[in-house]
N, C-alpha and C. Protein backbone atom coordinates (compact mmCIF):
# COMPACT_ATOMS: atom_id res chain seq x y z
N UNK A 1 -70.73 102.29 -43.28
CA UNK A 1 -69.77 102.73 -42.28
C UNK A 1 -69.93 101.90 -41.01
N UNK A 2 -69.13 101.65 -40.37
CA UNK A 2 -68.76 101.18 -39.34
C UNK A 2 -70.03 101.85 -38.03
N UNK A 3 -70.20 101.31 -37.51
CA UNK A 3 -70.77 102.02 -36.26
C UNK A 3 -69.60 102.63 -34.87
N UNK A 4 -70.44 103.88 -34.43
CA UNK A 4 -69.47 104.36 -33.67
C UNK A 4 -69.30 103.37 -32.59
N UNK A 5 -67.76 103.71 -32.04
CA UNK A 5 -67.71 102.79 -31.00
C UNK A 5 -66.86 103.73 -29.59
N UNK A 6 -67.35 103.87 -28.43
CA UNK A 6 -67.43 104.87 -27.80
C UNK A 6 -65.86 104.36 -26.80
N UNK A 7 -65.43 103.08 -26.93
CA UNK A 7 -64.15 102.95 -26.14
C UNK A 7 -62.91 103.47 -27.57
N UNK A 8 -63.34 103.15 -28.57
CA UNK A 8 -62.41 103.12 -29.56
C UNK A 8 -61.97 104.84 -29.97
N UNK A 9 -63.20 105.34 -29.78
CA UNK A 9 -63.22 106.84 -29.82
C UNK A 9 -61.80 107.06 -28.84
N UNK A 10 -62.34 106.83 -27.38
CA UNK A 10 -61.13 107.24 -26.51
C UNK A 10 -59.98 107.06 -26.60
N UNK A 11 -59.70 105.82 -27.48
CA UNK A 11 -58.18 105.67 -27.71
C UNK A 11 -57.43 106.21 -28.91
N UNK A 12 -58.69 106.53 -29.56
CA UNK A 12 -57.91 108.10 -30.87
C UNK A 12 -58.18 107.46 -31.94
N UNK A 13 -59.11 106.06 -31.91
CA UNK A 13 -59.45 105.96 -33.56
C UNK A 13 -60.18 107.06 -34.33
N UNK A 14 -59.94 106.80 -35.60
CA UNK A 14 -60.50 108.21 -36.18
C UNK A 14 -62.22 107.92 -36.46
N UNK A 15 -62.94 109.38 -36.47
CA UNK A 15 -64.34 109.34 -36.71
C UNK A 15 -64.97 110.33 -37.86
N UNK A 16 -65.73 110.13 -38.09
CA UNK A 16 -66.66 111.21 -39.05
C UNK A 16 -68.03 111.05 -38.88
N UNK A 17 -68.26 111.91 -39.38
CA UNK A 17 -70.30 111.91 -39.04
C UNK A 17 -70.60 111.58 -40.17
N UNK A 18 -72.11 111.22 -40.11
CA UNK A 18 -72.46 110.80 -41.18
C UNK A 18 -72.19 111.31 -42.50
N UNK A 19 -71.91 112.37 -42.98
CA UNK A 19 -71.68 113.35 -43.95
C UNK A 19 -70.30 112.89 -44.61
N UNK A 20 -69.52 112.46 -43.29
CA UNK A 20 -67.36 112.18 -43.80
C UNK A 20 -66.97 113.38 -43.38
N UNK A 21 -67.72 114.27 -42.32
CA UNK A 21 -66.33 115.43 -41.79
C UNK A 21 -66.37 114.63 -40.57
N UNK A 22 -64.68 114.99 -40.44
CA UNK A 22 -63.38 113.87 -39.84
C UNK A 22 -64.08 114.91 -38.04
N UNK A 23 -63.99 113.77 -37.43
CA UNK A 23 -64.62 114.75 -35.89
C UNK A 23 -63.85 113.87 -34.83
N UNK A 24 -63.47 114.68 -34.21
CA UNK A 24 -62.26 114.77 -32.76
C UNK A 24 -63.07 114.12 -31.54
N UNK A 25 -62.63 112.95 -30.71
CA UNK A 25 -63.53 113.25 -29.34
C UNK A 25 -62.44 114.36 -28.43
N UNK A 26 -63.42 114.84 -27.83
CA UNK A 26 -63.10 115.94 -26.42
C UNK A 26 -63.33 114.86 -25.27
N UNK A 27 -64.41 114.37 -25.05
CA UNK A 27 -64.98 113.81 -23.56
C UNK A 27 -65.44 113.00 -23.37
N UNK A 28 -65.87 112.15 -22.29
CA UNK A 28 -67.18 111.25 -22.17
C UNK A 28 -67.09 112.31 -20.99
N UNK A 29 -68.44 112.29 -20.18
CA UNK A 29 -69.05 112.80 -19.37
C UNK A 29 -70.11 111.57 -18.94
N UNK A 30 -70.14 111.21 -18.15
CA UNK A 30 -71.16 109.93 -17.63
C UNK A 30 -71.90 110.27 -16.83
N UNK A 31 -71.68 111.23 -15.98
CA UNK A 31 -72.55 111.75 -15.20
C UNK A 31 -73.94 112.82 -15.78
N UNK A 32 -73.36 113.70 -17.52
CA UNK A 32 -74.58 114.19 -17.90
C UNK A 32 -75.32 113.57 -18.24
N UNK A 33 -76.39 114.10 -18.44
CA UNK A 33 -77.67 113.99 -19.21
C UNK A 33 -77.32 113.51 -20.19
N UNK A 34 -78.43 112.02 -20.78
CA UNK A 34 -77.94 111.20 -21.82
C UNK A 34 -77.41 111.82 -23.07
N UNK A 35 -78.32 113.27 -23.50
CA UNK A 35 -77.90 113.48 -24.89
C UNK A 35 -76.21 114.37 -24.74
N UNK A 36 -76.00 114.61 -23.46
CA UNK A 36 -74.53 115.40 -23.60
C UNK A 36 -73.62 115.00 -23.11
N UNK A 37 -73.83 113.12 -23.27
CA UNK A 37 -72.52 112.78 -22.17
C UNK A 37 -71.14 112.54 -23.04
N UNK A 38 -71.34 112.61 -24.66
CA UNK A 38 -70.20 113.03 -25.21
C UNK A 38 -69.93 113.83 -26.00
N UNK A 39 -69.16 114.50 -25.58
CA UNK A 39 -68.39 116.01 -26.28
C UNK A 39 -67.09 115.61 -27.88
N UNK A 40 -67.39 116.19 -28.28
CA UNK A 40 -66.72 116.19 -30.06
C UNK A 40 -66.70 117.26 -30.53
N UNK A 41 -65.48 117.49 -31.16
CA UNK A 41 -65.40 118.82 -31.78
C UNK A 41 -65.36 118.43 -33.55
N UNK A 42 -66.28 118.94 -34.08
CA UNK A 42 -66.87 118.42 -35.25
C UNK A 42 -66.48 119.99 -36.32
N UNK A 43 -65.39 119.57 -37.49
CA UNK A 43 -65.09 120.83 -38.06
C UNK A 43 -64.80 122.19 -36.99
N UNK A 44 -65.51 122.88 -37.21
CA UNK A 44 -64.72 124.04 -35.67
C UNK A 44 -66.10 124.14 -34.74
N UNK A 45 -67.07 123.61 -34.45
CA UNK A 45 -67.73 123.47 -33.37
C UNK A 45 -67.58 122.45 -32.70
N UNK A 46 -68.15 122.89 -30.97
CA UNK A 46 -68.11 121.49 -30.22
C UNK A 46 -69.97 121.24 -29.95
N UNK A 47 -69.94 119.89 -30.60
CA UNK A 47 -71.12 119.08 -30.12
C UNK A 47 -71.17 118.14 -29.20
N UNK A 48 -72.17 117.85 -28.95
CA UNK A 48 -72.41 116.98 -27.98
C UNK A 48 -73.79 116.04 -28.59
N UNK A 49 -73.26 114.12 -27.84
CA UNK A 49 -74.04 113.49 -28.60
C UNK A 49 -74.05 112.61 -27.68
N UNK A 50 -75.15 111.27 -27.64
CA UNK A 50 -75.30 110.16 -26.59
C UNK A 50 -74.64 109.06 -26.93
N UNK A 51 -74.19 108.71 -26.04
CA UNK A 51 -73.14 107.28 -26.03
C UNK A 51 -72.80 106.61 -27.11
N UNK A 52 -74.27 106.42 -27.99
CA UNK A 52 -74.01 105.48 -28.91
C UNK A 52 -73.70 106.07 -30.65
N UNK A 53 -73.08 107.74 -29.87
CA UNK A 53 -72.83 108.04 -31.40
C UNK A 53 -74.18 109.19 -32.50
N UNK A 54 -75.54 108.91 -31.74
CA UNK A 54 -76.68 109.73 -32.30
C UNK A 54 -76.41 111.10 -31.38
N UNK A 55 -76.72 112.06 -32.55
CA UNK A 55 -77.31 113.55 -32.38
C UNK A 55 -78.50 113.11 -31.71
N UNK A 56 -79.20 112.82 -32.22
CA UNK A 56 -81.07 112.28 -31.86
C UNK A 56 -81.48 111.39 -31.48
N UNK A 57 -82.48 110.97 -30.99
CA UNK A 57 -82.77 109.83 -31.19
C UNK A 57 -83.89 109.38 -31.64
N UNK A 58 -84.51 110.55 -32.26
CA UNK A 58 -86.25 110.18 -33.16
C UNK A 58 -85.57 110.60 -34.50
N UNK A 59 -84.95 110.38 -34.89
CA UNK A 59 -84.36 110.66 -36.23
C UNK A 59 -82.84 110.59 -36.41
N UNK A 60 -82.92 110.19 -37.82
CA UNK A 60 -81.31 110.09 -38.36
C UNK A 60 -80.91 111.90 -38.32
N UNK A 61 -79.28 112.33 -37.92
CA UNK A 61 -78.80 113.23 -38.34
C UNK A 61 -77.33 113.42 -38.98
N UNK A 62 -77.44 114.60 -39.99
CA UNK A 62 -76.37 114.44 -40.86
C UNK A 62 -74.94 114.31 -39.59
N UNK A 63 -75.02 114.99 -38.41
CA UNK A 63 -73.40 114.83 -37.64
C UNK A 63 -73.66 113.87 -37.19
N UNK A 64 -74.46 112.56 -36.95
CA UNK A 64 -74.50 111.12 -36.67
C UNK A 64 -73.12 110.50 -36.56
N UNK A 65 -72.17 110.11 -35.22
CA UNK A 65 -70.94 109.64 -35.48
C UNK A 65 -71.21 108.31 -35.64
N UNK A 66 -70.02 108.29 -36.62
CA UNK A 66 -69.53 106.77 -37.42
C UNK A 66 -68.06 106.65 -36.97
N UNK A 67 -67.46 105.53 -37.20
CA UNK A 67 -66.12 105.21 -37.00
C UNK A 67 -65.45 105.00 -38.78
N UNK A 68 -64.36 105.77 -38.88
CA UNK A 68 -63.99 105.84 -40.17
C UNK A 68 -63.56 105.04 -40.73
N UNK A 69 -63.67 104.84 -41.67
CA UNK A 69 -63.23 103.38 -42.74
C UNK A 69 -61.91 103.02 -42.56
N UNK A 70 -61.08 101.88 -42.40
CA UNK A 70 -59.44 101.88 -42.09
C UNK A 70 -59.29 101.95 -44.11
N UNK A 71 -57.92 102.36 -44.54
CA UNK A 71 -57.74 102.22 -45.49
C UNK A 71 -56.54 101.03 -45.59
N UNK A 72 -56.53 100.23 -46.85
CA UNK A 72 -56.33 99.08 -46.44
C UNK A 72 -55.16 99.15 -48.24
N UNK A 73 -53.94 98.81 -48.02
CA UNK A 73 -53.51 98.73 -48.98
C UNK A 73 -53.02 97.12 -49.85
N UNK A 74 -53.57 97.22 -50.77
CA UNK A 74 -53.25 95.63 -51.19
C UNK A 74 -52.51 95.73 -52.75
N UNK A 75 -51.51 94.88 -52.71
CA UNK A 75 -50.63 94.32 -53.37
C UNK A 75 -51.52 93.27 -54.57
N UNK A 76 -51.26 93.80 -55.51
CA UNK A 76 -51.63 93.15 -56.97
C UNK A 76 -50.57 92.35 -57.68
């Protein structure tokens, strides 16, 4: 998967967490605290995660944002 990308988020590309549930941005916040400066509403909760897309940062986690695969149609 693609790595998240935190301008692309803002302009409405689509995302999923590591898992493939499809997750919304809400926010950047620049002024919080690193782990809550972005807001996502992930299935029907809202999380919050650091800039670069990690839940964590001493470990991988399953809501880890990714940027979603484009689907690409080709002619045979």
């Amino acid at each position: 998967m693609k790595p998240f990308d935190l301008e692309a988020a803002k302009r409405g590309e689509p995302i999923v967490t590591r898992e493939g549930t499809p997750a919304k941005f809400v926010a950047h916040v620049p002024e919080a605290s690193k782990p809550h400066r972005v807001v996502m509403l992930v299935g029907d909760e809202v999380l919050h995660f650091y800039e670069s897309g990690a839940m964590l940062t001493y470990e991988q986690h399953e809501d880890d944002l990714f940027m979603a695969p484009k689907k690409k149609i080709v002619w045979i």
